[in-house]
PDB file of N, CA and C in Angstrom:
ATOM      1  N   UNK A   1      48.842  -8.233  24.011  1.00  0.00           N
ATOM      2  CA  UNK A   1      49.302  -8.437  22.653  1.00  0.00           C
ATOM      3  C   UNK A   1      48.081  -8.686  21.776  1.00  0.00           C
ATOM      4  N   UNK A   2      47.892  -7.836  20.359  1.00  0.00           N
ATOM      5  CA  UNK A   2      47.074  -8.380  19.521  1.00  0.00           C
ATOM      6  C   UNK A   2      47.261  -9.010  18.441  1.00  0.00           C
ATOM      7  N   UNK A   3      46.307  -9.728  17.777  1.00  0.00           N
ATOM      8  CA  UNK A   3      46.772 -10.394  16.577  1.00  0.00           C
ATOM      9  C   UNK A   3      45.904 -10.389  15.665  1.00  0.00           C
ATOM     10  N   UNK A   4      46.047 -10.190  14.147  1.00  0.00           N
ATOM     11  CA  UNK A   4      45.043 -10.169  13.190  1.00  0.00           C
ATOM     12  C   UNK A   4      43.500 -10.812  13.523  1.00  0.00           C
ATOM     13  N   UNK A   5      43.738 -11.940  14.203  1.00  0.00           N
ATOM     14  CA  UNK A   5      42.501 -12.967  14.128  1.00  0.00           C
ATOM     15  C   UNK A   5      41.702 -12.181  15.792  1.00  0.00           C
ATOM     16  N   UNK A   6      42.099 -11.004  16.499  1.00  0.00           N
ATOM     17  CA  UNK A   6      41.047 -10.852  17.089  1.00  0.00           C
ATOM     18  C   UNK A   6      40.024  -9.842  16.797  1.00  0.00           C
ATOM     19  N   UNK A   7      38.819  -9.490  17.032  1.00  0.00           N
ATOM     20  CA  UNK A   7      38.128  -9.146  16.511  1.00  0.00           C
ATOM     21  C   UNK A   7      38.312  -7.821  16.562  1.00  0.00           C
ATOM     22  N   UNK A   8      37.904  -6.738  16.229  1.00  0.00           N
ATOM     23  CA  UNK A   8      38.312  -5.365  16.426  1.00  0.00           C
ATOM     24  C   UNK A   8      36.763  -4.467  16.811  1.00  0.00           C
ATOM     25  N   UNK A   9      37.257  -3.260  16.942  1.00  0.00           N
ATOM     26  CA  UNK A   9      35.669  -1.975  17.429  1.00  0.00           C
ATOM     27  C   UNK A   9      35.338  -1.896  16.180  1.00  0.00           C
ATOM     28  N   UNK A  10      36.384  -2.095  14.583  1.00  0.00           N
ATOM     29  CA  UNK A  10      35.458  -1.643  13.440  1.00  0.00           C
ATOM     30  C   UNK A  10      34.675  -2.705  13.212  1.00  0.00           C
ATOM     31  N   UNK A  11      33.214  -1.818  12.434  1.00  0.00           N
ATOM     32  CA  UNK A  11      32.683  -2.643  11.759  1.00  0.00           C
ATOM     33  C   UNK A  11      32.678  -2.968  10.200  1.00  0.00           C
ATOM     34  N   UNK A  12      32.587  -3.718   9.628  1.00  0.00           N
ATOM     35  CA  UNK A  12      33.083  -4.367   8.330  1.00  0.00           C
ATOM     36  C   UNK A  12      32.304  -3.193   7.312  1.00  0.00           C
ATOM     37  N   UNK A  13      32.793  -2.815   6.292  1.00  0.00           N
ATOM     38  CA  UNK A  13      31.799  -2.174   5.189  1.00  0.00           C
ATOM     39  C   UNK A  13      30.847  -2.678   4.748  1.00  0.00           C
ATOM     40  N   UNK A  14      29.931  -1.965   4.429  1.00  0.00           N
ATOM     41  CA  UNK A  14      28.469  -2.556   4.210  1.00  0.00           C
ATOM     42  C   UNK A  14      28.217  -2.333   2.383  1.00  0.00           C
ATOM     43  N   UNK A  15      27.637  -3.310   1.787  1.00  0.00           N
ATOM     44  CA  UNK A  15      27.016  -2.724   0.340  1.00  0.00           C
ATOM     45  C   UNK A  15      26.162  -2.262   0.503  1.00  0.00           C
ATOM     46  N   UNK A  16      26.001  -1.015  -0.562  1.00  0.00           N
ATOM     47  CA  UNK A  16      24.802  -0.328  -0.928  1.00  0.00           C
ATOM     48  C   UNK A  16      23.768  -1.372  -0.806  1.00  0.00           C
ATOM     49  N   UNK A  17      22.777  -0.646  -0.294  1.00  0.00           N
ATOM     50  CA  UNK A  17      21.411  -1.363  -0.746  1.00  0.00           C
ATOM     51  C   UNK A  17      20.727  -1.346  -2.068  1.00  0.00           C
ATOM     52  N   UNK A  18      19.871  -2.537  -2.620  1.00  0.00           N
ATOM     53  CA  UNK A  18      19.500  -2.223  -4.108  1.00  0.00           C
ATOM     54  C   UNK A  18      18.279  -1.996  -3.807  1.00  0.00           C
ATOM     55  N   UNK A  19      17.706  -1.294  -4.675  1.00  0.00           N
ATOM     56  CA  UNK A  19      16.259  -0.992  -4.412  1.00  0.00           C
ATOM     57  C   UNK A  19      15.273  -1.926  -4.398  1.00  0.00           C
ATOM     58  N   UNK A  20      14.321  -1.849  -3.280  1.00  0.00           N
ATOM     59  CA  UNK A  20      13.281  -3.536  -3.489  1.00  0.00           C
ATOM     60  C   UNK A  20      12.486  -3.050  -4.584  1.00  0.00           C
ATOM     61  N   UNK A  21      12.211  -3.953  -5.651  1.00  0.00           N
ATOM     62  CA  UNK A  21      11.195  -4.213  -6.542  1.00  0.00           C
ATOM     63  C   UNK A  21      10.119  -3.974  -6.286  1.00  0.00           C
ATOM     64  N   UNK A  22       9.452  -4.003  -4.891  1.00  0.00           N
ATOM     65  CA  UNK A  22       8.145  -3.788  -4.476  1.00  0.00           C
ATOM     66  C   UNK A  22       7.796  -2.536  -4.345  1.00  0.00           C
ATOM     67  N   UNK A  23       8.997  -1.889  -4.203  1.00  0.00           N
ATOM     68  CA  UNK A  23       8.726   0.238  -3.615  1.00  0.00           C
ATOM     69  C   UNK A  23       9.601   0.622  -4.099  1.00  0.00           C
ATOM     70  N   UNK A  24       9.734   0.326  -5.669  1.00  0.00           N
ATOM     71  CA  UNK A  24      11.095   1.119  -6.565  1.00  0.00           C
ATOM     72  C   UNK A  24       9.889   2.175  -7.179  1.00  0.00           C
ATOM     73  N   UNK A  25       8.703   1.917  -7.264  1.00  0.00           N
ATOM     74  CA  UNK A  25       7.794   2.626  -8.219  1.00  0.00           C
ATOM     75  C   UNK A  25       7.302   3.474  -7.008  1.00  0.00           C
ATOM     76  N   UNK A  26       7.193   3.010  -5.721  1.00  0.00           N
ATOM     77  CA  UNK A  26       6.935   4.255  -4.547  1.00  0.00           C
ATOM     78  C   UNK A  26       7.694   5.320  -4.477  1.00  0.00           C
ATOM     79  N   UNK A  27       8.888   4.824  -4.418  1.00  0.00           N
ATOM     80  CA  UNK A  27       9.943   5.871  -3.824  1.00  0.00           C
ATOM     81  C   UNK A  27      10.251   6.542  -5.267  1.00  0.00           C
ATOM     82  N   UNK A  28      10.548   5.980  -6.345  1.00  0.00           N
ATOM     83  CA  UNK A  28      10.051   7.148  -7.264  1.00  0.00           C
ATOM     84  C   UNK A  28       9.140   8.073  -8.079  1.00  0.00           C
ATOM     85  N   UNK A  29       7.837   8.072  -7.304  1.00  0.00           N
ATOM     86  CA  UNK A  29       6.934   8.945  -7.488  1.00  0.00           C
ATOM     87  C   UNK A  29       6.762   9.954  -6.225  1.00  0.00           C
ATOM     88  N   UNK A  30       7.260   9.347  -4.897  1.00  0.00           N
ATOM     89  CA  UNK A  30       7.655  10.169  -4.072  1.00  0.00           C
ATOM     90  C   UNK A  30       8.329  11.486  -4.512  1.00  0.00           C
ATOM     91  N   UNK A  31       9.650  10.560  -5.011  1.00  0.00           N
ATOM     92  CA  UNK A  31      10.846  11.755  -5.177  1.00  0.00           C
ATOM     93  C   UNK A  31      10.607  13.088  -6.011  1.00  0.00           C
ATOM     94  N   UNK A  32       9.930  12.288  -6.858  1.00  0.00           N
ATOM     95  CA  UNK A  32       9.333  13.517  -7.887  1.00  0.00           C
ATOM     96  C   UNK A  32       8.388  14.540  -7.417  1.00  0.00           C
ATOM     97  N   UNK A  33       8.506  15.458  -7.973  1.00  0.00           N
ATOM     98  CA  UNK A  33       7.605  16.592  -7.152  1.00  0.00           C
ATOM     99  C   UNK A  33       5.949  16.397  -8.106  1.00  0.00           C
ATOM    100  N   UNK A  34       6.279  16.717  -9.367  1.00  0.00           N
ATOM    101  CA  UNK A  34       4.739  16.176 -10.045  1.00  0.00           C
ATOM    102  C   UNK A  34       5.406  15.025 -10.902  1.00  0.00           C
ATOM    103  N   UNK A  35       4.447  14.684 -11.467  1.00  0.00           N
ATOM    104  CA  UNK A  35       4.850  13.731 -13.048  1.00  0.00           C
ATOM    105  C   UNK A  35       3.539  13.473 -13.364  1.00  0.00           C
ATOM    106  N   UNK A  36       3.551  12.538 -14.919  1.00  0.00           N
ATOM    107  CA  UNK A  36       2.506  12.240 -15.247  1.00  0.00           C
ATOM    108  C   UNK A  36       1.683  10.394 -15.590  1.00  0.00           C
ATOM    109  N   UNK A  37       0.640  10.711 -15.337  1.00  0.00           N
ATOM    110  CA  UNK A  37       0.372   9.235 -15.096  1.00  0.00           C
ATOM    111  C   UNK A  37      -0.307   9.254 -16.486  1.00  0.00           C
ATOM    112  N   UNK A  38      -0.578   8.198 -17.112  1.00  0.00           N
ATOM    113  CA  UNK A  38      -0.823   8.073 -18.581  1.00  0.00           C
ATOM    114  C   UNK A  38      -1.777   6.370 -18.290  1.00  0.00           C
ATOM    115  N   UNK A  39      -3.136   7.076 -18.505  1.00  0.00           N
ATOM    116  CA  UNK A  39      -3.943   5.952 -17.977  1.00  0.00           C
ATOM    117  C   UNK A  39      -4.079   4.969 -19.292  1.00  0.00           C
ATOM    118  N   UNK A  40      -4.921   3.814 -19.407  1.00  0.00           N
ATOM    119  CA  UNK A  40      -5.212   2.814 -20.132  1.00  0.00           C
ATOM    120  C   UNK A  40      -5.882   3.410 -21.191  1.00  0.00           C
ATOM    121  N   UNK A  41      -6.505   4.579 -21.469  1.00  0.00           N
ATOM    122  CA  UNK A  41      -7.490   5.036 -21.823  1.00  0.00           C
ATOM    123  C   UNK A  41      -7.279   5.749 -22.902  1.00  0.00           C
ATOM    124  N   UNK A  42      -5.431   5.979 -22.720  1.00  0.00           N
ATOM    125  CA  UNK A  42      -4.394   7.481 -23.245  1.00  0.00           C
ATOM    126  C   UNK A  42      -4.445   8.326 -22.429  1.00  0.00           C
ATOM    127  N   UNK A  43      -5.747   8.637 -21.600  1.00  0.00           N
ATOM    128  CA  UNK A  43      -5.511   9.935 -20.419  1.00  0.00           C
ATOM    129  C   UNK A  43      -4.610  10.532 -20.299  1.00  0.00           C
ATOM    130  N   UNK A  44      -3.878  11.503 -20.380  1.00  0.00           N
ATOM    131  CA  UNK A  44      -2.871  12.436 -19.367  1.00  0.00           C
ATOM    132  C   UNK A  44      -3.218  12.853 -18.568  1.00  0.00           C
ATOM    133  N   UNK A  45      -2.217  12.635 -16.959  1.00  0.00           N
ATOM    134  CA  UNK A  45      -3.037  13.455 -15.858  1.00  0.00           C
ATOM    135  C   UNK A  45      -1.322  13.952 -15.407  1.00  0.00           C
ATOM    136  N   UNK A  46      -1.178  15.562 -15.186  1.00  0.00           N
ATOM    137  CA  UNK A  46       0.077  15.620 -13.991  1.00  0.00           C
ATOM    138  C   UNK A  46      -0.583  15.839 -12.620  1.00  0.00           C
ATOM    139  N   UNK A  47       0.351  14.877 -11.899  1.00  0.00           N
ATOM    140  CA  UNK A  47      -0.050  14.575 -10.618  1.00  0.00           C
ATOM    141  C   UNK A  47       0.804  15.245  -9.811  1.00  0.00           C
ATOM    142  N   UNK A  48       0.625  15.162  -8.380  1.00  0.00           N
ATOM    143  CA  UNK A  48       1.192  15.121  -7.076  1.00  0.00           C
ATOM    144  C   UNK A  48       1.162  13.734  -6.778  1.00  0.00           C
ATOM    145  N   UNK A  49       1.881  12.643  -6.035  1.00  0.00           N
ATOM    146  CA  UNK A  49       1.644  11.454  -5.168  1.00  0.00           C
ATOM    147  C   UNK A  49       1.375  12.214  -3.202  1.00  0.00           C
ATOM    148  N   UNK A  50      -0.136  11.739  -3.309  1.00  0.00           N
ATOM    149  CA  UNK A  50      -0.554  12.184  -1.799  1.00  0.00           C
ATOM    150  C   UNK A  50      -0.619  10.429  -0.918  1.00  0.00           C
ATOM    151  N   UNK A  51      -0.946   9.695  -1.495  1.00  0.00           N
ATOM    152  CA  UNK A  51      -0.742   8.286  -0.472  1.00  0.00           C
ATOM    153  C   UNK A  51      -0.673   7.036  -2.119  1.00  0.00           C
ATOM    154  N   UNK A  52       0.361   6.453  -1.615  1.00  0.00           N
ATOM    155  CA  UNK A  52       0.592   4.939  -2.232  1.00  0.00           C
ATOM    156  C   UNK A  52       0.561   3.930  -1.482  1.00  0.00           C
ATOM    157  N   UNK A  53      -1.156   3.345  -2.425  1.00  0.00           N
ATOM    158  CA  UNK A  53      -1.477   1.949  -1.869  1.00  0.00           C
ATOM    159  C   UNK A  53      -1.187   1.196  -2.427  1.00  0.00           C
ATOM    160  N   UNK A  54      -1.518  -0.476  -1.855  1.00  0.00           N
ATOM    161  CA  UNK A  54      -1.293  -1.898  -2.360  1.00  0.00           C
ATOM    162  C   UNK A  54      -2.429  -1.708  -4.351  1.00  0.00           C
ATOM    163  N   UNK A  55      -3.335  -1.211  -3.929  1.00  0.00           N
ATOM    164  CA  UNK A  55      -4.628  -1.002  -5.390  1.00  0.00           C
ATOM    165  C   UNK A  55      -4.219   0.266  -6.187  1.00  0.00           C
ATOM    166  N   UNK A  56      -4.177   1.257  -5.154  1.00  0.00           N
ATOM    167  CA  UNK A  56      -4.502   2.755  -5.761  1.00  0.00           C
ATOM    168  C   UNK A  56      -3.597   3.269  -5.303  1.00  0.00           C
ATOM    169  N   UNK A  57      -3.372   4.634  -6.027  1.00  0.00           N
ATOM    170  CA  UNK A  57      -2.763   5.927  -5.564  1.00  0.00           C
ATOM    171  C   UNK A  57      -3.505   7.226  -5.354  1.00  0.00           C
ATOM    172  N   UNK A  58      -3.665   7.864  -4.220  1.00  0.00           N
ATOM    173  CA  UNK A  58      -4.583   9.088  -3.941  1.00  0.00           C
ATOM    174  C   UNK A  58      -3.264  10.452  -4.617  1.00  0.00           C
ATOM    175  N   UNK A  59      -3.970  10.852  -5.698  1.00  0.00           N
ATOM    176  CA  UNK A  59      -3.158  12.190  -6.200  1.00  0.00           C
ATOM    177  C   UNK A  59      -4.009  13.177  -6.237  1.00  0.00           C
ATOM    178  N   UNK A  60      -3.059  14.246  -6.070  1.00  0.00           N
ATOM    179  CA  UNK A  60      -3.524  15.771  -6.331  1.00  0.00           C
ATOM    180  C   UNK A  60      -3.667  16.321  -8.283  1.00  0.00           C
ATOM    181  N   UNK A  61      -4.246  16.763  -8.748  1.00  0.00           N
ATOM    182  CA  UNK A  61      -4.113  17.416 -10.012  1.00  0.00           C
ATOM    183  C   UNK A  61      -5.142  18.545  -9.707  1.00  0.00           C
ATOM    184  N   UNK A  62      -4.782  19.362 -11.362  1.00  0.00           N
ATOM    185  CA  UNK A  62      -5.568  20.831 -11.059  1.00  0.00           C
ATOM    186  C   UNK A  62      -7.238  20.211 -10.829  1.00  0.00           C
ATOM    187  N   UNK A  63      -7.711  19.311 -10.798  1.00  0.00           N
ATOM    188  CA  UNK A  63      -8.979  18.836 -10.765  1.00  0.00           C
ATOM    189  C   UNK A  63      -9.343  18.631  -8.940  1.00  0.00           C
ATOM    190  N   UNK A  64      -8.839  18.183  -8.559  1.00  0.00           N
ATOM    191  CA  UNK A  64      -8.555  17.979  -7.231  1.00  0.00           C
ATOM    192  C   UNK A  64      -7.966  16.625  -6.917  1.00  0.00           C
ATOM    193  N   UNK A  65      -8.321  16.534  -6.107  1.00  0.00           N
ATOM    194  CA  UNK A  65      -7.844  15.064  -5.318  1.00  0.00           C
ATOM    195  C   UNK A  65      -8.651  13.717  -5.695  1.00  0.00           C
ATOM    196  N   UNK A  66      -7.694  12.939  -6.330  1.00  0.00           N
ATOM    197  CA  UNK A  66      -8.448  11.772  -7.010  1.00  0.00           C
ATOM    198  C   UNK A  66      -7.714  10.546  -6.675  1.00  0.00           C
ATOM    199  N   UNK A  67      -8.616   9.331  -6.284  1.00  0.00           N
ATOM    200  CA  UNK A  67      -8.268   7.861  -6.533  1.00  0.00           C
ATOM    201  C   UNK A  67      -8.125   7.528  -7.453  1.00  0.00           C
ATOM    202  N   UNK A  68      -6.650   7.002  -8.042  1.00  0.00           N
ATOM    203  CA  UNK A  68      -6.423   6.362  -9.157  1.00  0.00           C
ATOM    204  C   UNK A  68      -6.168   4.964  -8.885  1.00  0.00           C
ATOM    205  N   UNK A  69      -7.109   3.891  -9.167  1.00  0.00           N
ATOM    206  CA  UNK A  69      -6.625   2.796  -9.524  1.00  0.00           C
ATOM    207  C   UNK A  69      -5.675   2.045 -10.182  1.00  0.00           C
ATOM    208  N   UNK A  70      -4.685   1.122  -9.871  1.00  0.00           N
ATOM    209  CA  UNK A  70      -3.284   0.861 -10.169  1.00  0.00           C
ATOM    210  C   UNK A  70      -3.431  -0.188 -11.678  1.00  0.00           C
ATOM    211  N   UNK A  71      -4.434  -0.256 -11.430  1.00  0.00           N
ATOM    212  CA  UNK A  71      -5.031  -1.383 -13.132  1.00  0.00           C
ATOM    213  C   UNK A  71      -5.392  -0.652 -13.899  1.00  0.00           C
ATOM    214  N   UNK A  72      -6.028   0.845 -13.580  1.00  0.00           N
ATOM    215  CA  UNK A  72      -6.073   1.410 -14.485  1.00  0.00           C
ATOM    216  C   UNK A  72      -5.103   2.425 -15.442  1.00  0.00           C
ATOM    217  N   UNK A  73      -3.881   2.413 -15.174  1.00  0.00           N
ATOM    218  CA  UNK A  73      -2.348   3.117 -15.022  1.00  0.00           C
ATOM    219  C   UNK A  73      -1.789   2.167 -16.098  1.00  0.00           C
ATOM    220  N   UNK A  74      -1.488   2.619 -17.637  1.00  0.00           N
ATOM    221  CA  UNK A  74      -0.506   2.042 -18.203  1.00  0.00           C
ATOM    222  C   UNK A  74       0.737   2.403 -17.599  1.00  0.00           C
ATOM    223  N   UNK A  75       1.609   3.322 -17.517  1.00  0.00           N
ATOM    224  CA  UNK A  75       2.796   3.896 -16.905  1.00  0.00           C
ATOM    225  C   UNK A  75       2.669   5.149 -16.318  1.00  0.00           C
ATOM    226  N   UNK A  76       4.234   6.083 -15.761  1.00  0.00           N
ATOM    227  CA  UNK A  76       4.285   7.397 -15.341  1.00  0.00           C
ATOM    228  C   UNK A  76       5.031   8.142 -16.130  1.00  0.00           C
ATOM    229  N   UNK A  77       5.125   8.970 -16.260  1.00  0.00           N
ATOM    230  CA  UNK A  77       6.145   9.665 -16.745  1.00  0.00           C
ATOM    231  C   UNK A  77       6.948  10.231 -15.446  1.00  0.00           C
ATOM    232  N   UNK A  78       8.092  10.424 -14.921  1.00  0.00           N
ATOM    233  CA  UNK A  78       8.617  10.662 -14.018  1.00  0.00           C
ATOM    234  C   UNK A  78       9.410  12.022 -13.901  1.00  0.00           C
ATOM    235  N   UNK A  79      10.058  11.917 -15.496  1.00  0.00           N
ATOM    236  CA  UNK A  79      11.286  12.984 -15.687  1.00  0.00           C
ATOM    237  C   UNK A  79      10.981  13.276 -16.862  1.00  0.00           C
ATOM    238  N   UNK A  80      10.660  14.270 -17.874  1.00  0.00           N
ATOM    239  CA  UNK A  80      10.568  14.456 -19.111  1.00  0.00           C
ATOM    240  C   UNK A  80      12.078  14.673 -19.471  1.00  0.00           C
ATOM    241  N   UNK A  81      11.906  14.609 -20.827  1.00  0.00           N
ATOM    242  CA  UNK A  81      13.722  15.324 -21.804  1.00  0.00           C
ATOM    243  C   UNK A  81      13.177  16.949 -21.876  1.00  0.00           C
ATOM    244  N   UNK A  82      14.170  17.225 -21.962  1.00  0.00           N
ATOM    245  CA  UNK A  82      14.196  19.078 -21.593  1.00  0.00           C
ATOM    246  C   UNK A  82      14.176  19.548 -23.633  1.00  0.00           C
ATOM    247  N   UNK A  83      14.070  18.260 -24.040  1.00  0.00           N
ATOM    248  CA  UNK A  83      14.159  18.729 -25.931  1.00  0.00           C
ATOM    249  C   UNK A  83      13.929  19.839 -26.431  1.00  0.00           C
TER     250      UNK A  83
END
């Protein structure tokens, strides 16, 4: 005989996970195929993301392969408007 209170084979539903704060800016420069990084300076660069570090990011552009320092990075651009 069973009864509500014994335990069952299912397992309980799970919540979505929220994105960690620490690798919300990883995983979306990952996802993106290029975007653009917009240094302290005004710079425009469109990138590739080839490795994301704790300091820097190693990207590809038509220049070649460059260390960008993470202090030196006002923001990214990720997704432009199609305007």
């Amino acid at each position: 005989m069973t009864t509500d209170l014994q335990t069952s084979d299912k397992t309980p539903p799970t919540k979505p996970k929220k994105p960690n704060p620490d690798t919300m800016g990883e995983l979306a420069l990952k996802q993106a195929k290029y975007f653009d990084v917009v240094l302290t300076d005004g710079e425009i660069w469109n990138c590739k993301l080839l490795e994301y570090g704790r300091y820097d990011l190693l990207v590809e552009t038509e220049l070649g392969k460059i260390l960008i320092p993470k202090h030196s990075i006002k923001y990214f651009i990720v997704e432009k408007n199609e305007d």
